[in-house]
Protein backbone atom coordinates (compact mmCIF):
# COMPACT_ATOMS: atom_id res chain seq x y z
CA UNK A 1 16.53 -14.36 17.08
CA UNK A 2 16.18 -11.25 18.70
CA UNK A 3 15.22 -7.05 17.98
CA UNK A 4 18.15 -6.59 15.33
CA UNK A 5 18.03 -3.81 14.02
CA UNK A 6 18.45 -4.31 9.75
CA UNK A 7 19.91 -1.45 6.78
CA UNK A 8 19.03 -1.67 3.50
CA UNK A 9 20.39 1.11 0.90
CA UNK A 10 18.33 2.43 -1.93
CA UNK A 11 14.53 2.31 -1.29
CA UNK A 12 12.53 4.11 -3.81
CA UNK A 13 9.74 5.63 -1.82
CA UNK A 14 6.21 5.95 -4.52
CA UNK A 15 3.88 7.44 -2.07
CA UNK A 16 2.90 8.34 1.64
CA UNK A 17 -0.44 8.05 2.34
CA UNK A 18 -2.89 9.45 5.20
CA UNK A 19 -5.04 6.80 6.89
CA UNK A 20 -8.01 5.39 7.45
CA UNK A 21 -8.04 6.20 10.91
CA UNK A 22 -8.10 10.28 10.38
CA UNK A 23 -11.14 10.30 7.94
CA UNK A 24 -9.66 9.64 4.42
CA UNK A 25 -12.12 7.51 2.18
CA UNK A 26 -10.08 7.38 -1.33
CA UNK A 27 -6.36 7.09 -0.18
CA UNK A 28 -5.79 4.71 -2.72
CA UNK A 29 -7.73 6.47 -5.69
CA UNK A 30 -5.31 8.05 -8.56
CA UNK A 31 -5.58 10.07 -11.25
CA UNK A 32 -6.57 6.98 -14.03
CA UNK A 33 -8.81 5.54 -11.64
CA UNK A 34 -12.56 5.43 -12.25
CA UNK A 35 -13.44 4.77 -8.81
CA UNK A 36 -12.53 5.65 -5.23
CA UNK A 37 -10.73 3.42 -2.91
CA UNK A 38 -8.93 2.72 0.34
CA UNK A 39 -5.32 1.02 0.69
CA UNK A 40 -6.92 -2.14 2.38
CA UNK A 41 -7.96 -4.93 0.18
CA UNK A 42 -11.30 -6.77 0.77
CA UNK A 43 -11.03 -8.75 3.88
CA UNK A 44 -7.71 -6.94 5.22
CA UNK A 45 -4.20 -7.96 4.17
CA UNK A 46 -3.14 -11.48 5.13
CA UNK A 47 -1.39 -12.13 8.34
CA UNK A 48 -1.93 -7.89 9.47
CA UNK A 49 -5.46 -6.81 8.56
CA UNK A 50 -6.53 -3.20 8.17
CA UNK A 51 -4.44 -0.27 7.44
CA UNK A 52 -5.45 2.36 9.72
CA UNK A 53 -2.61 4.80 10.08
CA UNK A 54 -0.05 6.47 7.43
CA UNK A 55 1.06 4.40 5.23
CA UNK A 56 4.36 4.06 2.67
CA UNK A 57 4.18 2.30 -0.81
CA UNK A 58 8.07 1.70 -1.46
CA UNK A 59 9.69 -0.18 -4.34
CA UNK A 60 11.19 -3.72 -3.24
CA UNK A 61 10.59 -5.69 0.37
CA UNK A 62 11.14 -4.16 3.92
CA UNK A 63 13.31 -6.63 5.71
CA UNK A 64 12.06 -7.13 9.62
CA UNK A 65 8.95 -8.52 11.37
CA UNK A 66 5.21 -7.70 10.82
CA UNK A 67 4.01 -4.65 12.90
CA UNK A 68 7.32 -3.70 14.08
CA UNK A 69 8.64 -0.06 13.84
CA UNK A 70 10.69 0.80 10.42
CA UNK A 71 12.83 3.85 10.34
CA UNK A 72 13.48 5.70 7.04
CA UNK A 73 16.00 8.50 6.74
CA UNK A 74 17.66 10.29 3.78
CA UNK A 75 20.94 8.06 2.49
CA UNK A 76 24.63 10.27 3.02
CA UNK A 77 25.87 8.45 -0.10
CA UNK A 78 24.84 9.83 -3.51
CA UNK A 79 22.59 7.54 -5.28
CA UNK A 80 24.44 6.46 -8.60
CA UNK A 81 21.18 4.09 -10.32
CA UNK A 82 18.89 5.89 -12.26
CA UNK A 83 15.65 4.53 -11.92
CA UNK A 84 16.46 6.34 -7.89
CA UNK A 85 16.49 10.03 -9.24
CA UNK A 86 13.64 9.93 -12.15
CA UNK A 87 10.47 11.04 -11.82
CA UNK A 88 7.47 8.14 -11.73
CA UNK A 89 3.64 8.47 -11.57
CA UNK A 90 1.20 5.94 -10.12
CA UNK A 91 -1.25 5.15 -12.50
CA UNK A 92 -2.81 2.18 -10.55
CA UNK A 93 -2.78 0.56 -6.96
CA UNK A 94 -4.58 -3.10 -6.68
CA UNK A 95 -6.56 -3.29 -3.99
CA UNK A 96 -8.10 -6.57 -5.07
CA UNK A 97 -7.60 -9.24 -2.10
CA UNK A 98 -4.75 -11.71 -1.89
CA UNK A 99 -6.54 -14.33 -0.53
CA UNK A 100 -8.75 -17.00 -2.40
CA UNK A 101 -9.46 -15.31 -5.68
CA UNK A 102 -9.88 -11.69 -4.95
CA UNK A 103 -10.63 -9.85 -8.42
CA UNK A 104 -12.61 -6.93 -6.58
CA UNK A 105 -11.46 -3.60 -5.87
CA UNK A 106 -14.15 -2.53 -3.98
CA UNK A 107 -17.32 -4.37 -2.34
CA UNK A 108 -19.38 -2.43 -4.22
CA UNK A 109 -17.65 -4.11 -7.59
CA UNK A 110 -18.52 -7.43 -5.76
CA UNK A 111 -21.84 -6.82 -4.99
CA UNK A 112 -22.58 -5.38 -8.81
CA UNK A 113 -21.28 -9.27 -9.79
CA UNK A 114 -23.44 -11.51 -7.65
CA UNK A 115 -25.88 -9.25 -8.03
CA UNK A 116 -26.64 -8.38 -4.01
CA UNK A 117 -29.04 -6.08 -3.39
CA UNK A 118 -27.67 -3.64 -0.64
CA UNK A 119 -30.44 -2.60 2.11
């Protein structure tokens, strides 16, 4: 139950993201959005919290323990699956939060519903 180290084969890699913590406000906004967003739901994500460095939106789990290190490198065996070598756009990243019932993107899109009247 120690530091193993784990390989997978395969990971489709969507995006790599700047963070929070060098100034970026919309590093979660695309193209289709209407609004601007960050990576970090409302209230953190459960069990880590906020994102504040680079970040990596890959297809499929990472294998390993919260808040540990991951290292990526190029694969030496030809990929042979084709959804690995086509092209793909992000057209939307939720952002709503995972716990309770988190339908929000944004707190101003929370506020706008219970009608709170920002100071």
């Amino acid at each position: 139950m120690g530091y193993h180290s784990r390989t997978e084969l395969n990971k489709k890699v969507f995006k790599i993201g700047a963070g929070a913590i060098y100034g970026v406000e919309n590093n979660a906004t695309t193209e289709t959005d209407a609004i601007t967003k960050n990576i970090t739901p409302l209230g953190g994500f459960p069990h880590y919290g906020i994102v504040n460095y680079d970040y990596i939106l890959i297809k499929g789990g990472v294998a390993g323990t919260r808040k540990r290190p991951v290292t990526l490198r190029k694969s030496i065996f030809p990929t042979t699956k084709s959804w690995m070598t086509e092209k793909c756009e992000i057209k939307f990243i939720d952002t709503a939060s995972k716990i309770g019932h988190g339908r929000f993107q944004t707190q101003d899109e929370k506020d706008k519903v219970f009608k709170r009247v920002q100071a």
